[in-house]
Protein backbone atom coordinates (compact mmCIF):
# COMPACT_ATOMS: atom_id res chain seq x y z
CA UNK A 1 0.00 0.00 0.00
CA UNK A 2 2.74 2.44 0.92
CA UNK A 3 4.77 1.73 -2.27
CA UNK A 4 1.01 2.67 -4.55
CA UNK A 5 0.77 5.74 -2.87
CA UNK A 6 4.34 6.81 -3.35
CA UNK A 7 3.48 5.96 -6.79
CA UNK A 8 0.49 8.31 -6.64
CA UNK A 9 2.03 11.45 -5.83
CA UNK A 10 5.65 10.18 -7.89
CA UNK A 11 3.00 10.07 -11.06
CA UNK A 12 1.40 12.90 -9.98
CA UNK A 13 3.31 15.48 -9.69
CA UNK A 14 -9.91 25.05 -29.05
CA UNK A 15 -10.38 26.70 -31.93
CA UNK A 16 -8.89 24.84 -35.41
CA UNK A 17 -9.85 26.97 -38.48
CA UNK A 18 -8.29 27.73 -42.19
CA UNK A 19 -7.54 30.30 -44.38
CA UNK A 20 -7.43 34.06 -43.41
CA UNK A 21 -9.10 33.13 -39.58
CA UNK A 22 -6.58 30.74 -38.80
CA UNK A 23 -3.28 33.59 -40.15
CA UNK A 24 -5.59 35.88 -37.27
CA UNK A 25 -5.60 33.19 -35.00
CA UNK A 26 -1.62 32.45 -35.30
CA UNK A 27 -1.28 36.32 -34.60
CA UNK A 28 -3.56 36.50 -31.79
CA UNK A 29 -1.81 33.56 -29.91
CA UNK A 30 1.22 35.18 -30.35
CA UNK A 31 0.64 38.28 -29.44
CA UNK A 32 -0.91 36.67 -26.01
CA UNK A 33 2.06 34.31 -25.63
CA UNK A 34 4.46 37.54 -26.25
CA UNK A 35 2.67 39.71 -23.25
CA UNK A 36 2.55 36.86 -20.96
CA UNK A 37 6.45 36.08 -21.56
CA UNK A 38 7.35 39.75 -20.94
CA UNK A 39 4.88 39.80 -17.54
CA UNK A 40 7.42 37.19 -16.42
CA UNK A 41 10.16 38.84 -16.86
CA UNK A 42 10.73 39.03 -20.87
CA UNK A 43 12.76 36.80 -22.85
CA UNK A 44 15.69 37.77 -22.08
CA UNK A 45 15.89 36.81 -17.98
CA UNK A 46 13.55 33.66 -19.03
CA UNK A 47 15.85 32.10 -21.52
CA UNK A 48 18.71 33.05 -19.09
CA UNK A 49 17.33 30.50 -17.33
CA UNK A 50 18.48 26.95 -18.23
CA UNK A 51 18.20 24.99 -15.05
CA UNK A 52 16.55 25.44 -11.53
CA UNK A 53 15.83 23.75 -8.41
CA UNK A 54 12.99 24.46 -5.81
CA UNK A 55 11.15 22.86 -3.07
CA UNK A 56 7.71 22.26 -2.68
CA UNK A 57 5.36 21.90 0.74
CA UNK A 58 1.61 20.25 0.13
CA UNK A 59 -0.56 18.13 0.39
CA UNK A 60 -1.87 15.14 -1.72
CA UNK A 61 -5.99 13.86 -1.25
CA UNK A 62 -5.90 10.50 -1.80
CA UNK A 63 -9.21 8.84 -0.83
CA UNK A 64 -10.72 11.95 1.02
CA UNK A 65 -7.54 12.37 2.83
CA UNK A 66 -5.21 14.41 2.69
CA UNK A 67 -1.40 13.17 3.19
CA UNK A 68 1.27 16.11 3.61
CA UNK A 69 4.43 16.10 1.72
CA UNK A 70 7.65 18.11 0.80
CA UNK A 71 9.76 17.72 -2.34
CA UNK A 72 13.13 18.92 -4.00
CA UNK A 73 12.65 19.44 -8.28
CA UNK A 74 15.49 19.92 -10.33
CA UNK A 75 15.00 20.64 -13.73
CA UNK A 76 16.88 21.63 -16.58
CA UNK A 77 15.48 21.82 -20.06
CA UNK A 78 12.85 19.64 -20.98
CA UNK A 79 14.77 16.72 -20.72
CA UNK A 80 16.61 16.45 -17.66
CA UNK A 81 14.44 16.44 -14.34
CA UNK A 82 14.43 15.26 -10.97
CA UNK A 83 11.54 15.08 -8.14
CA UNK A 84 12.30 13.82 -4.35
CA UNK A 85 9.72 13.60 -1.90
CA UNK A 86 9.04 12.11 1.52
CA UNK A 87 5.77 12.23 2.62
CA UNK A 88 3.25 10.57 5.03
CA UNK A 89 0.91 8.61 4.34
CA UNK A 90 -1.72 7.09 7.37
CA UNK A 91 1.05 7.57 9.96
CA UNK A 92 3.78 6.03 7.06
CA UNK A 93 6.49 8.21 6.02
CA UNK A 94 7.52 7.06 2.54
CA UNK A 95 10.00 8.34 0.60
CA UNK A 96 10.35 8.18 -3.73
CA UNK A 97 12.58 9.58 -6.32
CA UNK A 98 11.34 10.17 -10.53
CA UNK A 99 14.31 11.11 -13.03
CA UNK A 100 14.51 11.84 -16.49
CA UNK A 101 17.28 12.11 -18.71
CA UNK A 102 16.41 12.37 -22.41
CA UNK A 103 15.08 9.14 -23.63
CA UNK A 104 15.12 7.55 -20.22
CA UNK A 105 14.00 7.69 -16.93
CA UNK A 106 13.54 5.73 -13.67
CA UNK A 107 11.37 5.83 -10.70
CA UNK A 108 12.53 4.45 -7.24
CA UNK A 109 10.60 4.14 -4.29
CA UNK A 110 11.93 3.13 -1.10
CA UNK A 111 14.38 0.62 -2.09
CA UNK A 112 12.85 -0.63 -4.71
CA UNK A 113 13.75 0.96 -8.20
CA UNK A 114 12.20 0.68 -11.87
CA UNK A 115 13.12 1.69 -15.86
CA UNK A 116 10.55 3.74 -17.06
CA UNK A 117 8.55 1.45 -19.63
CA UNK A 118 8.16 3.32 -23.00
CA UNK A 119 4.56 4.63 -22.03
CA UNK A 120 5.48 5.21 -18.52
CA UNK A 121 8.51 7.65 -20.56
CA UNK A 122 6.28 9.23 -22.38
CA UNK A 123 3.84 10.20 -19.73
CA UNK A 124 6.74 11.65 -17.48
CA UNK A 125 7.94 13.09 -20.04
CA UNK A 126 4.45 14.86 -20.76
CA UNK A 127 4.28 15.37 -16.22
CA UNK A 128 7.17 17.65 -17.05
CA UNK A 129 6.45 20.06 -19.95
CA UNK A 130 3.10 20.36 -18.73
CA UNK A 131 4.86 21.77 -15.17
CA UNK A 132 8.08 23.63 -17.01
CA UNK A 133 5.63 25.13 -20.02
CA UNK A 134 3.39 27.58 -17.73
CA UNK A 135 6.63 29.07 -15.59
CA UNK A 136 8.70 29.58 -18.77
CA UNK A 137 6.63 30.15 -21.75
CA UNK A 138 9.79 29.89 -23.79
CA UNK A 139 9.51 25.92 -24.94
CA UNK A 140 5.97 27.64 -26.89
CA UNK A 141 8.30 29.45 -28.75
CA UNK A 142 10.38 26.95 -30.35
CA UNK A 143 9.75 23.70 -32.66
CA UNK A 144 7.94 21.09 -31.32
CA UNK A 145 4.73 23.27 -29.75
CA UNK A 146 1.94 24.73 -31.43
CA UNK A 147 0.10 27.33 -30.19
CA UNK A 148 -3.52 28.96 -31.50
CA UNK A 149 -6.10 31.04 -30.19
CA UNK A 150 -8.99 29.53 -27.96
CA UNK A 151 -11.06 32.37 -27.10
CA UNK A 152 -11.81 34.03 -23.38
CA UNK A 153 -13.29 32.26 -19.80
CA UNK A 154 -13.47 33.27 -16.21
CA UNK A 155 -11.02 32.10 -14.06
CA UNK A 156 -11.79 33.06 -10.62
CA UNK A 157 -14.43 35.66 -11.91
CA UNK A 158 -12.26 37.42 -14.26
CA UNK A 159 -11.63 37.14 -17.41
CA UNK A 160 -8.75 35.08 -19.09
CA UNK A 161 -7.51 34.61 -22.58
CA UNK A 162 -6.67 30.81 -23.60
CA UNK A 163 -4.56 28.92 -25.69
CA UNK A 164 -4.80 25.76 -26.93
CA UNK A 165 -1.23 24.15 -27.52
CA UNK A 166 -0.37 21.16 -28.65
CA UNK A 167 2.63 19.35 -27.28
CA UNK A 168 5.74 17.60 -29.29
CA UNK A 169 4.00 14.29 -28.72
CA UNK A 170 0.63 15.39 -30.34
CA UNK A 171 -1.34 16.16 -27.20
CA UNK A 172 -3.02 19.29 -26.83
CA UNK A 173 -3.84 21.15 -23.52
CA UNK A 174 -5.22 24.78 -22.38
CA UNK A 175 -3.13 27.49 -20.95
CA UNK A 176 -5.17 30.75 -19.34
CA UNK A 177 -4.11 34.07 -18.79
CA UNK A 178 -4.83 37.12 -16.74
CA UNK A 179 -6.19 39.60 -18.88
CA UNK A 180 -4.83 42.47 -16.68
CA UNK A 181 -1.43 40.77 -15.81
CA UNK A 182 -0.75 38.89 -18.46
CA UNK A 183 0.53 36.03 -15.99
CA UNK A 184 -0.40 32.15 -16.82
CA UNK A 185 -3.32 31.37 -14.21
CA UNK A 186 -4.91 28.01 -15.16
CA UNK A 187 -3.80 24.78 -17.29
CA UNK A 188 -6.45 21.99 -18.16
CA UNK A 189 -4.81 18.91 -19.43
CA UNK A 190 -5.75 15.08 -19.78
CA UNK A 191 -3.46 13.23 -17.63
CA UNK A 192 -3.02 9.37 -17.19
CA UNK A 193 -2.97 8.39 -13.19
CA UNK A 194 -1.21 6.09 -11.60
CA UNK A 195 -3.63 2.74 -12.29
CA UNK A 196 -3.74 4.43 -16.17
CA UNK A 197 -6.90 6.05 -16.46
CA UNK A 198 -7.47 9.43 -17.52
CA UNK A 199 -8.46 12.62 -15.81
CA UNK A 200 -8.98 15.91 -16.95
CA UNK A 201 -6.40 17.81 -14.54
CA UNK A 202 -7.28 21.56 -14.35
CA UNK A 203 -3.97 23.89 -12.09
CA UNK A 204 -4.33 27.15 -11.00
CA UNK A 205 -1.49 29.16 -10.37
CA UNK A 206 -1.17 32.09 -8.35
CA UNK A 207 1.02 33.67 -5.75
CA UNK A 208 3.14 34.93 -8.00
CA UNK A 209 6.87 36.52 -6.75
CA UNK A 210 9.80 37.80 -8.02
CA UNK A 211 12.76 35.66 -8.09
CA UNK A 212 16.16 36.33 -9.81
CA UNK A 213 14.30 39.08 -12.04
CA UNK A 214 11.53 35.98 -13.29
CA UNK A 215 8.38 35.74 -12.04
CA UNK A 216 6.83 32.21 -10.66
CA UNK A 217 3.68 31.03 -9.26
CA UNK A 218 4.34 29.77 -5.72
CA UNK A 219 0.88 28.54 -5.23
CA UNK A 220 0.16 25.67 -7.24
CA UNK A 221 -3.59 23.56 -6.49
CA UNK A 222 -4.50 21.07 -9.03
CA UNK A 223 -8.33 19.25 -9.19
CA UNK A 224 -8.55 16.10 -11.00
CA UNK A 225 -12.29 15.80 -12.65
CA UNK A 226 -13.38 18.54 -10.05
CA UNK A 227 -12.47 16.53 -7.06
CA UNK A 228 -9.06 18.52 -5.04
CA UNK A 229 -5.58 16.50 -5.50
CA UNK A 230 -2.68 18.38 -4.74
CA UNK A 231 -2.01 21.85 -2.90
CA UNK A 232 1.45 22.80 -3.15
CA UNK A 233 3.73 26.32 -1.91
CA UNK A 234 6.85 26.62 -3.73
CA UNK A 235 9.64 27.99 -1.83
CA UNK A 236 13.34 28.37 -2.39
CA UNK A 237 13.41 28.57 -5.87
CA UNK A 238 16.68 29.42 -7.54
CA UNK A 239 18.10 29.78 -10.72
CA UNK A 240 21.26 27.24 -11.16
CA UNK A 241 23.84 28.12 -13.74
CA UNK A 242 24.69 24.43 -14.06
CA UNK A 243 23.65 21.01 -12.55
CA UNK A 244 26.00 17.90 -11.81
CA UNK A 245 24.83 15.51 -14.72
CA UNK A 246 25.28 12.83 -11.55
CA UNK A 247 21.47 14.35 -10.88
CA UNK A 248 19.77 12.57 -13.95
CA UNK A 249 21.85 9.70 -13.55
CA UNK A 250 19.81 6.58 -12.30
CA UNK A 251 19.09 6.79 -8.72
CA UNK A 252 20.97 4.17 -6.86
């Protein structure tokens, strides 16, 4: 039992038209993705950025209750990540560790330590753009992502523009933002759980402060199909020039 929750929290943490209406689209989207990058702290500090590290203190509802944990993230690109956490679970502290290097990755909890499978790759490897995408903006940007124009909603009572974007491994997702900030405030994505059925995950993100000149949302809540799964406070987060590749190597 303690070894499927680890697991739990490990795994855990639009519009398509043509012609002249899809060219206004394309501009639109960029001209949303453009504002929000600068609201963070403009191009310049965000691509500055090529690896960080921060901890995390939250809480994970499992069942109707909820189980409090910390954890360490290190990530650097979109290929190269590592989460630690210790947690408790019903009076059981447990303790797991996910990496990802490129076209690997491994998952260890406790003592006992796995490969990733291909699809259990894949889905990390979708866990981590679809936490890296809304505090950088930058992977949008580049090949791999596309980006278009999905009209305005309410997100906590005022309004948000959204974009639907559609990751390097063909799924899409929904990124919302602050109409008077310009700040990312909501993701909705389909994610696969830890038994490999699907929710519809929706993240707010707010609490937004100022660190090394980029802003990032220190309080993260995510629902999965409307019921609460994971609060979470960032804290500590830093900008690292460069990380010991010993990091994404497999944890022993």
């Amino acid at each position: 039992m303690k070894r499927l929750l680890g697991v739990v929290l490990l795994t855990a943490l639009g519009l398509n038209t043509s012609g002249t209406a899809r060219g206004a689209d394309e501009k639109d989207a960029t001209a949303v993705l453009d504002t929000a990058i600068r609201a963070l702290g403009g191009a310049e500090k965000l691509g500055g950025v090529k690896a960080a590290t921060w901890k995390t203190k939250g809480t994970v509802t499992i069942g109707g209750s909820d189980n409090a944990f910390d954890m360490i993230t290190t990530v650097q690109g979109l290929d190269n990540y590592r989460s630690e956490f210790e947690a408790e679970f019903g009076g059981n502290s447990v303790k797991g560790v996910t990496v990802l290097n490129g076209d690997k990755g491994w998952r260890k909890f406790g003592d006992m330590g796995d490969e990733l499978d291909k699809d259990a790759l894949a889905n990390e490897k979708r866990n981590v753009y679809l936490q890296v995408v809304p505090a950088t903006l930058l992977p949008l940007k580049g090949k791999g992502f596309k980006v278009e124009a999905a009209g305005t909603e309410k997100v906590d009572g005022k309004p948000a523009t959204v974009l639907k974007v559609t990751g390097p491994d063909g799924k899409d997702f929904k990124l919302f933002f602050d109409q008077e900030s310009g700040l990312p405030v909501k993701q909705v994505a389909k994610v696969i759980g830890f038994m490999g059925d699907e929710f519809t995950q929706e993240t707010t993100f707010s609490g937004y402060k100022e660190f090394n000149g980029v802003k990032r949302a220190t309080k993260i809540q995510s629902k999965r199909d409307g019921e609460k799964f994971i609060e979470q406070e960032v804290r500590d987060f830093k900008v690292v020039e460069k990380v010991d590749p010993k990091t994404f190597s497999e944890p022993k």
